[in-house]
C-alpha atoms as a PDB file:
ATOM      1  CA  UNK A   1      -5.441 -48.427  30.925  1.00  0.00           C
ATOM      2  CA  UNK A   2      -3.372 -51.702  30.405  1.00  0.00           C
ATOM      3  CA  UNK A   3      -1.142 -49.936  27.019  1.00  0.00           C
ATOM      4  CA  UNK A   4      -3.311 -50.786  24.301  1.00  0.00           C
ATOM      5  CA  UNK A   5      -2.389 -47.528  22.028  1.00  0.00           C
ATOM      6  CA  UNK A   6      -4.431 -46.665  18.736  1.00  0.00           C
ATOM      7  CA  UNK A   7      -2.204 -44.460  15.828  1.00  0.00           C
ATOM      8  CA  UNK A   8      -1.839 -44.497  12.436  1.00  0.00           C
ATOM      9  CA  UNK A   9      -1.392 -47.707  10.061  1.00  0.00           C
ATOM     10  CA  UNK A  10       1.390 -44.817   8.448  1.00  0.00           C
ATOM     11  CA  UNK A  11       2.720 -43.811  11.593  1.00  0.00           C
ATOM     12  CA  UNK A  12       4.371 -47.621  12.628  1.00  0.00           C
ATOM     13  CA  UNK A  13       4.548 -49.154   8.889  1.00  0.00           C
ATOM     14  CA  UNK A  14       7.593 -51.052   8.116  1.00  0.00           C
ATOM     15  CA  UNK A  15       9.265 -50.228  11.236  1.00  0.00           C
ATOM     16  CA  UNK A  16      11.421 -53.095  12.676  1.00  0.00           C
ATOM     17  CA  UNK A  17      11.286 -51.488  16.352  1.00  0.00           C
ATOM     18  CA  UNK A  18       8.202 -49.082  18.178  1.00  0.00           C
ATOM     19  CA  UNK A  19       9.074 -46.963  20.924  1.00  0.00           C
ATOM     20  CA  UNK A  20       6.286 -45.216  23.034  1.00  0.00           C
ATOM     21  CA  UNK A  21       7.225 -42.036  25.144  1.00  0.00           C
ATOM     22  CA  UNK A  22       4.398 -41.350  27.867  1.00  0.00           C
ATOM     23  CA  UNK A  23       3.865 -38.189  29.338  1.00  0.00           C
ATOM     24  CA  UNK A  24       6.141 -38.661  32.585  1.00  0.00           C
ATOM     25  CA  UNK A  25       9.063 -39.215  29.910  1.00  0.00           C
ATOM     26  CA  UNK A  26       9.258 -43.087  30.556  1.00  0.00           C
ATOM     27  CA  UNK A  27       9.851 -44.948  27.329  1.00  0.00           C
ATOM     28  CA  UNK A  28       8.611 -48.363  26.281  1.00  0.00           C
ATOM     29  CA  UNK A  29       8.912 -51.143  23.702  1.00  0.00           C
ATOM     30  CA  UNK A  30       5.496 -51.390  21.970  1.00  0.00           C
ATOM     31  CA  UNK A  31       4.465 -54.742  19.926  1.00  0.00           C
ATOM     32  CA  UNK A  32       1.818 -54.372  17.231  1.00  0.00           C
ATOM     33  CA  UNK A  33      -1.043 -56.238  17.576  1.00  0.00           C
ATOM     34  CA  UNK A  34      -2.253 -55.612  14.190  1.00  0.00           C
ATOM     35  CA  UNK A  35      -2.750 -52.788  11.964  1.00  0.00           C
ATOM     36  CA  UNK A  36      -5.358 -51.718   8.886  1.00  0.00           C
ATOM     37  CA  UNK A  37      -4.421 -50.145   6.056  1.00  0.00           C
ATOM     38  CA  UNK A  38      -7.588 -49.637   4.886  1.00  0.00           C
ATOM     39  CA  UNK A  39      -8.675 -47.138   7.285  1.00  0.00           C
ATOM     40  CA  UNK A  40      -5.119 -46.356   8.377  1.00  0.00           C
ATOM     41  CA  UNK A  41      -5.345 -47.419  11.569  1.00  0.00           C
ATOM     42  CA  UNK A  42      -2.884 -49.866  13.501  1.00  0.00           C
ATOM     43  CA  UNK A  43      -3.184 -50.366  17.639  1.00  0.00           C
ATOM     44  CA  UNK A  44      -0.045 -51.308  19.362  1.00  0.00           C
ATOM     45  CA  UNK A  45       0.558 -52.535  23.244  1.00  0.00           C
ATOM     46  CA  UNK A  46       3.390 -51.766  25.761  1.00  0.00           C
ATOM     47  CA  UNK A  47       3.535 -53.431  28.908  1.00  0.00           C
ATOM     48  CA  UNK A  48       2.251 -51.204  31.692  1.00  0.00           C
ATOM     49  CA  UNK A  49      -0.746 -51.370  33.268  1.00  0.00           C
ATOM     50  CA  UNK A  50      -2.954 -48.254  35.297  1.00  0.00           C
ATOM     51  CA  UNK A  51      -2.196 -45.572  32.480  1.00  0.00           C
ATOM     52  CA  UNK A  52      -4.745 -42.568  32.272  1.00  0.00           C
ATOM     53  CA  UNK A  53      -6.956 -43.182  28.845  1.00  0.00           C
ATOM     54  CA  UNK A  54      -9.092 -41.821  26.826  1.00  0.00           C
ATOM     55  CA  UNK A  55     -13.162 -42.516  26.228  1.00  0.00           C
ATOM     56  CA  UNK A  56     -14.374 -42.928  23.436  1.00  0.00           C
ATOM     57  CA  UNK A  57     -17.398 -40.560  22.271  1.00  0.00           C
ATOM     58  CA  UNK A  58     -19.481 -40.824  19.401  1.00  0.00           C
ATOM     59  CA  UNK A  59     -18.485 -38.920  16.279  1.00  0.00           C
ATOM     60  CA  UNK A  60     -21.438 -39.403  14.547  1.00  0.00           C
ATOM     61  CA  UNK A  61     -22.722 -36.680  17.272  1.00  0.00           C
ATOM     62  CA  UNK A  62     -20.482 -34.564  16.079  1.00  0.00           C
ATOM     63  CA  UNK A  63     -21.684 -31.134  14.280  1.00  0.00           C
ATOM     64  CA  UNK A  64     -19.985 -28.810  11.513  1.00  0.00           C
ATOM     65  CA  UNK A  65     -19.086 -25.501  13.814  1.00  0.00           C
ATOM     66  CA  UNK A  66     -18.903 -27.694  17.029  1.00  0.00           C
ATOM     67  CA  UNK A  67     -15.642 -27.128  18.902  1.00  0.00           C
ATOM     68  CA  UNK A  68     -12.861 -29.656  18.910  1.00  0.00           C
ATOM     69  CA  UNK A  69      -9.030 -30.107  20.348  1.00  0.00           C
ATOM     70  CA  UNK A  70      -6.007 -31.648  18.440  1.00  0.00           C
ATOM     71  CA  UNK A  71      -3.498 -33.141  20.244  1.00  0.00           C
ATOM     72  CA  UNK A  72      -0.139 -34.596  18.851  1.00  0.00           C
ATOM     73  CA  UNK A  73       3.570 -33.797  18.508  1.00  0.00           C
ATOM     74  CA  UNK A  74       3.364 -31.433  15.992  1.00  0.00           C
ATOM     75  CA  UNK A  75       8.040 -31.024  14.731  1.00  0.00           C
ATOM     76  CA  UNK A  76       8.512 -32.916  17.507  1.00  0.00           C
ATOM     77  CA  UNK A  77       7.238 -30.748  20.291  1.00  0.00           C
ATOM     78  CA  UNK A  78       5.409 -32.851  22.634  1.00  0.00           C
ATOM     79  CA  UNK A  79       2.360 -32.609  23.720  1.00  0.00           C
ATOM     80  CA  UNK A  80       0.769 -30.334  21.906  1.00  0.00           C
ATOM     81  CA  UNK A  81      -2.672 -29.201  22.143  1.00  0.00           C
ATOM     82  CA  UNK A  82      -4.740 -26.957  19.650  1.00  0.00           C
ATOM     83  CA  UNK A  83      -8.021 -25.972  18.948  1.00  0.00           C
ATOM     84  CA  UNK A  84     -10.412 -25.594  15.913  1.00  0.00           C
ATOM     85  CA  UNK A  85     -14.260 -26.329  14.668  1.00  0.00           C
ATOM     86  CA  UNK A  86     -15.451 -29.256  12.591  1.00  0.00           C
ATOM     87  CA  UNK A  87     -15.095 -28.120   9.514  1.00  0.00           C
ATOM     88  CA  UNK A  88     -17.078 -31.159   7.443  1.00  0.00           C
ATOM     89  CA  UNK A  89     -18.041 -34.563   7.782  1.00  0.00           C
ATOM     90  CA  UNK A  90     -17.359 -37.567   5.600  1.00  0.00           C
ATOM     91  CA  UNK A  91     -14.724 -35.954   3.326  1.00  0.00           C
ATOM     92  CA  UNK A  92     -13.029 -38.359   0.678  1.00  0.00           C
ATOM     93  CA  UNK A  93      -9.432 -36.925  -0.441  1.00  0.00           C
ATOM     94  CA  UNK A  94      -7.994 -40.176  -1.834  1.00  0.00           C
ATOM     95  CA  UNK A  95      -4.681 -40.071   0.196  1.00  0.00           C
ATOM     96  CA  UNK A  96      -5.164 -43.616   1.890  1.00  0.00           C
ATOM     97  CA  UNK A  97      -6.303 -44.347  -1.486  1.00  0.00           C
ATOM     98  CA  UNK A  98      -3.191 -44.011  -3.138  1.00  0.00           C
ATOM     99  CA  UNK A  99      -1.693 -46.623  -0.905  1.00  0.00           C
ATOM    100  CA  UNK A 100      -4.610 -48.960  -0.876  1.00  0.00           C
ATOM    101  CA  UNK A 101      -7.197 -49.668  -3.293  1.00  0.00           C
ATOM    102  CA  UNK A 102      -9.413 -50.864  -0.342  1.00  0.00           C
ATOM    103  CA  UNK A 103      -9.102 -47.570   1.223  1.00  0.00           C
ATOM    104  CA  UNK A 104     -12.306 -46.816   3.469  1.00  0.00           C
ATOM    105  CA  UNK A 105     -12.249 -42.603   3.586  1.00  0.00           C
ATOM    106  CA  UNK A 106     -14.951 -40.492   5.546  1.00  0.00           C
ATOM    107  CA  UNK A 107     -12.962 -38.343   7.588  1.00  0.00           C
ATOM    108  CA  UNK A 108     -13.775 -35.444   9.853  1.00  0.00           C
ATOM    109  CA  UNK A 109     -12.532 -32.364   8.300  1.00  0.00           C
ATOM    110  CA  UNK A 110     -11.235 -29.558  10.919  1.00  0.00           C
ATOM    111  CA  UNK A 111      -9.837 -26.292  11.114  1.00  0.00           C
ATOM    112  CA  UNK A 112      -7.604 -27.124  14.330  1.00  0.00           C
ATOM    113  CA  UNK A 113      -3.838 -27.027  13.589  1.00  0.00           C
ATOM    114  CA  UNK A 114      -2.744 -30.239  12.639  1.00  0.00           C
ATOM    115  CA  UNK A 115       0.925 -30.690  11.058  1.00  0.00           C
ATOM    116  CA  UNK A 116       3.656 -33.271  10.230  1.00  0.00           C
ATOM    117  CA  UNK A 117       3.555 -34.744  13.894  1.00  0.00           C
ATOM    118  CA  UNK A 118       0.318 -34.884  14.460  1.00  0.00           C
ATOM    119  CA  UNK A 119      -0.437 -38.434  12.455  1.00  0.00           C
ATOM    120  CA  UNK A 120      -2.239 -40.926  15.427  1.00  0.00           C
ATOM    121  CA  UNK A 121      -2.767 -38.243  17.750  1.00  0.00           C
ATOM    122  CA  UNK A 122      -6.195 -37.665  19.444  1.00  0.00           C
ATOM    123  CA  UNK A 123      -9.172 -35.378  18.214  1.00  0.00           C
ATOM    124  CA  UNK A 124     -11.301 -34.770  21.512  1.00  0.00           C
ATOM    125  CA  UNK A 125     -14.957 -32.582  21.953  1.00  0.00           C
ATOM    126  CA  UNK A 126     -14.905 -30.869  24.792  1.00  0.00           C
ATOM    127  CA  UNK A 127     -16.534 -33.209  27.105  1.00  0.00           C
ATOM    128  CA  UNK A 128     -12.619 -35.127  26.599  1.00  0.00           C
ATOM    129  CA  UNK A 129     -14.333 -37.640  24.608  1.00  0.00           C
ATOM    130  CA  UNK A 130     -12.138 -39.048  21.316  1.00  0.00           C
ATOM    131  CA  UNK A 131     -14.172 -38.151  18.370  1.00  0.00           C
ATOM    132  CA  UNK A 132     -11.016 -38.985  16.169  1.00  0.00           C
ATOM    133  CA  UNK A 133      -7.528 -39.863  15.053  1.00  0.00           C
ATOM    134  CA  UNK A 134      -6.084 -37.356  13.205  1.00  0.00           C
ATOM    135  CA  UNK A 135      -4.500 -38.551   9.488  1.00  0.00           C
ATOM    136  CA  UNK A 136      -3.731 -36.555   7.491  1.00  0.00           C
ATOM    137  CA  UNK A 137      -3.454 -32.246   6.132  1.00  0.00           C
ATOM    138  CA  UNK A 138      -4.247 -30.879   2.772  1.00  0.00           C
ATOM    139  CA  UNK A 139      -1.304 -28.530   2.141  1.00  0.00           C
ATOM    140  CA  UNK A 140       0.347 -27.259  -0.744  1.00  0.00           C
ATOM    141  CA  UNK A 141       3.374 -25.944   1.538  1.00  0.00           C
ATOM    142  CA  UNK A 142       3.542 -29.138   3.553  1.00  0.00           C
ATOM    143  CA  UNK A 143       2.501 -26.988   6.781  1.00  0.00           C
ATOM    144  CA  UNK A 144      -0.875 -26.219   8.536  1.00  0.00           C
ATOM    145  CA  UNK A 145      -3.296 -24.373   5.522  1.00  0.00           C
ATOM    146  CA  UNK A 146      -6.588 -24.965   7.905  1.00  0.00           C
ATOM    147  CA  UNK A 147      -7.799 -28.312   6.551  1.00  0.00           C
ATOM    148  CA  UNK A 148      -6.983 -31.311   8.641  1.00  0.00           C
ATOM    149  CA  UNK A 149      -8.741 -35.033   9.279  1.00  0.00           C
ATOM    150  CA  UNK A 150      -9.154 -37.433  10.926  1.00  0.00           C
ATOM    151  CA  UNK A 151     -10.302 -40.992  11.097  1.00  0.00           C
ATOM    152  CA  UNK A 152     -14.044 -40.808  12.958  1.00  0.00           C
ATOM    153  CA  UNK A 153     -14.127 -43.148  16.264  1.00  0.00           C
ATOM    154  CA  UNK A 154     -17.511 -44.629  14.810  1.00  0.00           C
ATOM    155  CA  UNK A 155     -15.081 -46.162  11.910  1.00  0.00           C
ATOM    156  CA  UNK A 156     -11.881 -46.414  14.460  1.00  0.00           C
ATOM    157  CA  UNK A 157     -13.477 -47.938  17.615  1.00  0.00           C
ATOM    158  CA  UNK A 158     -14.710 -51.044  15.314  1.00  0.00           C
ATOM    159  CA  UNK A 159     -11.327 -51.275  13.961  1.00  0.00           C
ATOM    160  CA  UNK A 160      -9.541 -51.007  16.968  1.00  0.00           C
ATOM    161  CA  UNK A 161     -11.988 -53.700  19.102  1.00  0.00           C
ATOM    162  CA  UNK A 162     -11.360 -55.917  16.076  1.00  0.00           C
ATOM    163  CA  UNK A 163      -7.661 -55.681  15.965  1.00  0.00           C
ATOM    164  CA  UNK A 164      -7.479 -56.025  19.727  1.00  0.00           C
ATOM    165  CA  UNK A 165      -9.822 -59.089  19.728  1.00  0.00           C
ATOM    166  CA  UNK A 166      -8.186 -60.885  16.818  1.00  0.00           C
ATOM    167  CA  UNK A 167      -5.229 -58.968  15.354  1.00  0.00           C
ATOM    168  CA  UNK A 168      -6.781 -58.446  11.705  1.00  0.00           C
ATOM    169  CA  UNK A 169      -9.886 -56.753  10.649  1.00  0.00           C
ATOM    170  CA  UNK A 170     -12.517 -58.959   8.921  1.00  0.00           C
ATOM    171  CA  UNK A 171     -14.876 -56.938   6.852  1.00  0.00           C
ATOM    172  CA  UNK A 172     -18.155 -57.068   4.359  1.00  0.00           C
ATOM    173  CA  UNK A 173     -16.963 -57.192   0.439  1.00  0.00           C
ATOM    174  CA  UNK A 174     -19.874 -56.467  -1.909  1.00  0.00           C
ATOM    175  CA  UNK A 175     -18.059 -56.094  -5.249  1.00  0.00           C
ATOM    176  CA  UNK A 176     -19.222 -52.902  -6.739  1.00  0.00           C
ATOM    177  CA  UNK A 177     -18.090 -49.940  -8.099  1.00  0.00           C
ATOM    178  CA  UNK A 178     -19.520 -46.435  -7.202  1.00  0.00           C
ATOM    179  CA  UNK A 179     -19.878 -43.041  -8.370  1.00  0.00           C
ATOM    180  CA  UNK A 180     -21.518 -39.809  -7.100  1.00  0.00           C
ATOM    181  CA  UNK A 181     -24.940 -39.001  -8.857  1.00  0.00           C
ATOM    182  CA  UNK A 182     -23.878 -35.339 -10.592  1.00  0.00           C
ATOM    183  CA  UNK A 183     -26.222 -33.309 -12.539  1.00  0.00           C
ATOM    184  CA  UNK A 184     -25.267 -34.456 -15.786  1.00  0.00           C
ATOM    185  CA  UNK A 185     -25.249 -38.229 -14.698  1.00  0.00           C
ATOM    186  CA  UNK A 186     -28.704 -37.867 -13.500  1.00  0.00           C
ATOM    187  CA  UNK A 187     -29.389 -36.057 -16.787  1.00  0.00           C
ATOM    188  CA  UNK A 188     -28.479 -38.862 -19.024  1.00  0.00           C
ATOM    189  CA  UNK A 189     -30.254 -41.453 -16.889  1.00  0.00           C
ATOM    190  CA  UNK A 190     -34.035 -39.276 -17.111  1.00  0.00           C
ATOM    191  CA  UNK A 191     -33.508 -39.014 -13.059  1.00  0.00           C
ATOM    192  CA  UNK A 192     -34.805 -35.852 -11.853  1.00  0.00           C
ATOM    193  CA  UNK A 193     -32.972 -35.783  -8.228  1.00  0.00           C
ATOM    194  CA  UNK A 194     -29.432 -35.486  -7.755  1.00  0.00           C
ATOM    195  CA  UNK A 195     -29.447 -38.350  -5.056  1.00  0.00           C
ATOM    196  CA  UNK A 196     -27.607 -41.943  -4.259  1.00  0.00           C
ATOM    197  CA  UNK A 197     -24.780 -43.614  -5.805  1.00  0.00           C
ATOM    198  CA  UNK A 198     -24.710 -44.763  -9.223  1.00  0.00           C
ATOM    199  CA  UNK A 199     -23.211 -48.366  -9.323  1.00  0.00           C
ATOM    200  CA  UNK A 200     -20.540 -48.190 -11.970  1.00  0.00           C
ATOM    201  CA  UNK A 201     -18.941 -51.752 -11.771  1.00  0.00           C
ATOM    202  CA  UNK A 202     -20.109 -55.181 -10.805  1.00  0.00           C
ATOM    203  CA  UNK A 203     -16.965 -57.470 -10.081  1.00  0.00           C
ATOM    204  CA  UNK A 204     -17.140 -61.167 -11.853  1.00  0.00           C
ATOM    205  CA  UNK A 205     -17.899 -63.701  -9.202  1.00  0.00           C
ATOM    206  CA  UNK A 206     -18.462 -61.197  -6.270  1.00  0.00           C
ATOM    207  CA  UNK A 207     -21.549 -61.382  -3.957  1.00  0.00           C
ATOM    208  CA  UNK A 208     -23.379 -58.241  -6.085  1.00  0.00           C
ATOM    209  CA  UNK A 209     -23.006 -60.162  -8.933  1.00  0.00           C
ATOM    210  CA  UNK A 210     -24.101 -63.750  -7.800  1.00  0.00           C
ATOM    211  CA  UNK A 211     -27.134 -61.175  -6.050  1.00  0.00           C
ATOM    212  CA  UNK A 212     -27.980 -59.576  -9.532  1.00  0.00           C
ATOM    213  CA  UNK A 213     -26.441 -56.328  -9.370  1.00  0.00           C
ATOM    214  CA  UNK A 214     -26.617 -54.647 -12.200  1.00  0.00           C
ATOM    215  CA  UNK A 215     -24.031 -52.119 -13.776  1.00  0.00           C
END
């Protein structure tokens, strides 16, 4: 309630100047306070103070079929509310990854219309709760095809405290490289479950290496 504002690291990056419009029309200078590209997340503050906000809910709560609103500014029409299911958890698509090779991806995958506009806006259950920032689309036309996501608040609430409480994001660094166990990895390595992660790198020098990681 005193204009700390959570969007997209894509939304505000490289811009010399942020403007916020609220609701009631009234426009403000934001600053950024600090932003994440490895999660694509930045938070940004204007100078007001008593604003309505938003809770934050727990997305790991969350359910595939469970109802869920997107709200953005979908072509620039403000505002904008739509509705849809969660679709999937945890989905990697490799499009923060193509930016940065730090990129952190488990989005929440949903059905709810989300289109150029929508980037930073708010996924909400229906208790009002944000569950999630919505990211990015798959489309092949550029336009809503029925797969969105979003950045989960138990990823985004972590990154957003951080960046509030000291303007960068300090995080954990193993050093490894990892796969998905498929059939015909597990095949090749006599394991009879298709379960885990196969480690597939060990950086030199990194903590899994001076631990004894193996490759």
């Amino acid at each position: 309630d005193d204009g700390f504002i959570v969007t997209n690291n894509h939304v505000i990056d490289k811009a010399d100047e942020i403007t916020v419009t609220l609701n009631n029309k009234k426009t403000y200078k934001a600053k950024l306070i600090g932003a994440d590209p490895a999660y694509d997340l930045a938070v940004i503050k204007i100078e007001a103070s008593g604003l309505p906000l938003l809770p934050f809910g727990d997305s790991d709560k969350l359910e595939t079929g469970e109802w869920v609103l997107a709200i953005g500014n979908p072509f620039d029409l403000t505002s904008t509310v739509t509705a849809g299911i969660v679709s999937g958890k945890g989905r990697n698509i490799n499009i923060i990854r193509e930016r940065s090779n730090l990129a952190i991806e488990s989005f929440i995958q949903t059905d709810a219309a989300v289109n150029p506009g929508n980037s930073g806006g708010a996924l909400v259950n229906l208790r009002g709760e944000l569950v999630g920032i919505n990211t990015a689309i798959f489309s092949q036309t550029g336009g809503y095809q029925g797969v969105g996501f979003a950045v989960p608040t138990t990823m985004g609430k972590p990154i957003y405290e951080s960046l509030v409480k000291h303007g960068k994001v300090v995080r954990g660094f193993l050093g490894i490289g990892i796969q998905d166990l498929n059939r015909d990895l597990a095949a090749s390595f006599g394991i009879k479950d298709v379960k885990g992660a196969l480690v597939s790198d060990i950086r030199e020098d990194s903590p899994a290496s001076q631990a004894g990681l193996k490759q």
